[in-house]
C-alpha atoms as a PDB file:
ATOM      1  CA  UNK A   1       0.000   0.000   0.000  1.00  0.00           C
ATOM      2  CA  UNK A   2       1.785   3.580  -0.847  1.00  0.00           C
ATOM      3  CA  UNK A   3       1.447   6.322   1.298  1.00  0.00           C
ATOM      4  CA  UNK A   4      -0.118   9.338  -0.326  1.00  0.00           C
ATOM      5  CA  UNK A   5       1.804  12.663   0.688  1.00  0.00           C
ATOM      6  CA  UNK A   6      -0.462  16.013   0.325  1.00  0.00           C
ATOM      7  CA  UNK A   7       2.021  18.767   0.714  1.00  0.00           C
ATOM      8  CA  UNK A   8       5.495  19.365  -0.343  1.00  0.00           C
ATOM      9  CA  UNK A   9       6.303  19.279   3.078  1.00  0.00           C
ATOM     10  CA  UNK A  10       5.427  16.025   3.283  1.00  0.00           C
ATOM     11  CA  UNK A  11       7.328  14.623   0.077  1.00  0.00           C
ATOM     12  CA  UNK A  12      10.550  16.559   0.903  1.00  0.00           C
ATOM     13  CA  UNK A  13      10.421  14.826   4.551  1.00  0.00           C
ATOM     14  CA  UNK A  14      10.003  11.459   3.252  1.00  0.00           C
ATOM     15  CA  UNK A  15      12.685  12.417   1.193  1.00  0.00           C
ATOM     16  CA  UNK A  16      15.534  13.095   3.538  1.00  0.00           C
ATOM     17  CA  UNK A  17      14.523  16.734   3.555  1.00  0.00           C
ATOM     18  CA  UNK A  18      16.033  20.080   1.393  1.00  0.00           C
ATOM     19  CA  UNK A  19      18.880  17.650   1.055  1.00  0.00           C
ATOM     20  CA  UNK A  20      17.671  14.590  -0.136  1.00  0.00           C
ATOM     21  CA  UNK A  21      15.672  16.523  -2.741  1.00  0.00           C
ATOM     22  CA  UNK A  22      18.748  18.589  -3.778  1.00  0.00           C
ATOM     23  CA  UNK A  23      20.639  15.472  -4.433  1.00  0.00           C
ATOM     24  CA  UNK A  24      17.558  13.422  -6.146  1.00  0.00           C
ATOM     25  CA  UNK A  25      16.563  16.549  -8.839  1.00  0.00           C
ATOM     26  CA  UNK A  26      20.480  18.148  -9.102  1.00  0.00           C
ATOM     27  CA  UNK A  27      18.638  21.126  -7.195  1.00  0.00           C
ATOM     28  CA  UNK A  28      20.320  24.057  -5.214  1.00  0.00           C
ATOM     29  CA  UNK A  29      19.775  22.713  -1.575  1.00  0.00           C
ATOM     30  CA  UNK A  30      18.459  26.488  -0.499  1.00  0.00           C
ATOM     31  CA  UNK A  31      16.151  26.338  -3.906  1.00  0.00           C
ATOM     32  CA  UNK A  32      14.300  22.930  -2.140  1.00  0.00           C
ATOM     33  CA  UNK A  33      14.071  24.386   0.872  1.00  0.00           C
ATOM     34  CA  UNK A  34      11.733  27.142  -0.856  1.00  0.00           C
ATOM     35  CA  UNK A  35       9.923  24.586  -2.250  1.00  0.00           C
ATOM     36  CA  UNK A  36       8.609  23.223   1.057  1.00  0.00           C
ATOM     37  CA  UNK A  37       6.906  27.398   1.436  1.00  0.00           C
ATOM     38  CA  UNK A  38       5.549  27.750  -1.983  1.00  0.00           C
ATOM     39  CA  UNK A  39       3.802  24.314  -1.539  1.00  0.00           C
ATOM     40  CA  UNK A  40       4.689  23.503  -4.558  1.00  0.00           C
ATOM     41  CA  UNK A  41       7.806  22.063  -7.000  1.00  0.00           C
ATOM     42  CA  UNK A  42       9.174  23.001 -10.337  1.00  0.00           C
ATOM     43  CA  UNK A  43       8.063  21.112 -13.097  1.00  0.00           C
ATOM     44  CA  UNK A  44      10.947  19.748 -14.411  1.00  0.00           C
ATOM     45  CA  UNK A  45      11.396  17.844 -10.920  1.00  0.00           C
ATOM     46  CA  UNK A  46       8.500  15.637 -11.809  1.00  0.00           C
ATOM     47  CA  UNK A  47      10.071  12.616 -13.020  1.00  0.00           C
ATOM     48  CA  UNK A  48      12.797  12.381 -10.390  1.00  0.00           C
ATOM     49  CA  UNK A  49      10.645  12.986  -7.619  1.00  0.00           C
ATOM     50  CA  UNK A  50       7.721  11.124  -8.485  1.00  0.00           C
ATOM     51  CA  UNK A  51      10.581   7.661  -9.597  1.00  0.00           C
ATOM     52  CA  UNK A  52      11.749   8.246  -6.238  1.00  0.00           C
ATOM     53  CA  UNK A  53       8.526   8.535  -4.340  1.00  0.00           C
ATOM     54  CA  UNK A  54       7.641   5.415  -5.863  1.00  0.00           C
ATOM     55  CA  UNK A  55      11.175   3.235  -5.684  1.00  0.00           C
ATOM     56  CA  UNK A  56      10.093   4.525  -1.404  1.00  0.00           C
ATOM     57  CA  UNK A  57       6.216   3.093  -1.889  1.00  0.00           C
ATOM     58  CA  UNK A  58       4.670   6.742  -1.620  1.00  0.00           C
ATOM     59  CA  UNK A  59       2.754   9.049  -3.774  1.00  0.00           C
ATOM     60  CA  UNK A  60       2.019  12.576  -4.331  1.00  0.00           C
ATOM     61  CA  UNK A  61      -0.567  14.383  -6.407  1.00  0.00           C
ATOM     62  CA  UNK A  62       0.624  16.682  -9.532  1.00  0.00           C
ATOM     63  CA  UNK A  63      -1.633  19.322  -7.940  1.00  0.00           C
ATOM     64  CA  UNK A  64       2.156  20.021  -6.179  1.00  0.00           C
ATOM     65  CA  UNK A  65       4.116  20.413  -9.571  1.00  0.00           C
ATOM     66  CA  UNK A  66       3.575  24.178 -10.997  1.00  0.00           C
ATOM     67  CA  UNK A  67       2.443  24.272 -14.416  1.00  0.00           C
ATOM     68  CA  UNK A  68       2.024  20.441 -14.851  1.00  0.00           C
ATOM     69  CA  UNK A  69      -1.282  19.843 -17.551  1.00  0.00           C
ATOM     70  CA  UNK A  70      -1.558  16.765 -19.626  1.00  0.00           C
ATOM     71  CA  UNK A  71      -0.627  17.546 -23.023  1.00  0.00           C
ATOM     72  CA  UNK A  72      -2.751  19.250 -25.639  1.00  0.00           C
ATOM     73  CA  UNK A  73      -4.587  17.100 -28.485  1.00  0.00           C
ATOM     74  CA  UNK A  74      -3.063  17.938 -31.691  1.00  0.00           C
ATOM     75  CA  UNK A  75      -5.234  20.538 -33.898  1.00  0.00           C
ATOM     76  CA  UNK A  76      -6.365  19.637 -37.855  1.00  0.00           C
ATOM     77  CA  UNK A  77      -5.181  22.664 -39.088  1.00  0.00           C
ATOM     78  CA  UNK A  78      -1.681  22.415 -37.262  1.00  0.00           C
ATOM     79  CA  UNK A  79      -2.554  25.289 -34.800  1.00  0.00           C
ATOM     80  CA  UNK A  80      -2.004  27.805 -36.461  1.00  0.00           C
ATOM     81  CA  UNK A  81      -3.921  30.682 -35.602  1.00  0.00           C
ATOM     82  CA  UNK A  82      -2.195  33.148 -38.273  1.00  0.00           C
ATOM     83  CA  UNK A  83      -3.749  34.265 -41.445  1.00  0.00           C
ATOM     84  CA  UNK A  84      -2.368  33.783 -44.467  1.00  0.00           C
ATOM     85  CA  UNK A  85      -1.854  36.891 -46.377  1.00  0.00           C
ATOM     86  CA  UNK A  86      -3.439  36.282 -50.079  1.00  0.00           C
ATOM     87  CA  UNK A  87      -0.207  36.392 -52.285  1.00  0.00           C
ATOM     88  CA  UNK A  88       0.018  39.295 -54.971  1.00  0.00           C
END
């Protein structure tokens, strides 16, 4: 059964603290330690947070990882919201 961990508090403690993160994301040890006051971690720490969470049996939501969304469907038309100029 995995533990679920609600806060960044919570996942940086299970994680051997400001430390322990710094080492497991290649993080500024006084960078993590914000972390634990915004509630929240950078995005690019997902994987290697998350792969360690789950190598220790616990969990956290992605509600804690700024700017995390699942990717966007593909549009038809490309995207592209630019009109083409008619050419002369």
């Amino acid at each position: 059964m995995s533990d679920n961990l609600t806060t960044a508090a919570k996942v940086l403690e299970a994680l051997g603290g400001a430390e322990g993160v710094a080492v497991i994301t290649g993080s500024d040890r006084k960078a993590v330690y914000n972390w634990k006051y915004f509630d929240a971690f950078p995005a690019h720490t997902y994987l290697s947070i998350t792969t360690e969470l789950e190598r220790r049996g616990k969990r956290a939501p992605v509600s804690l990882w700024r700017k995390m969304s699942p990717p966007r469907k593909p549009v038809a038309n490309g995207g592209g919201s630019k009109k083409r100029r008619a050419s002369r």
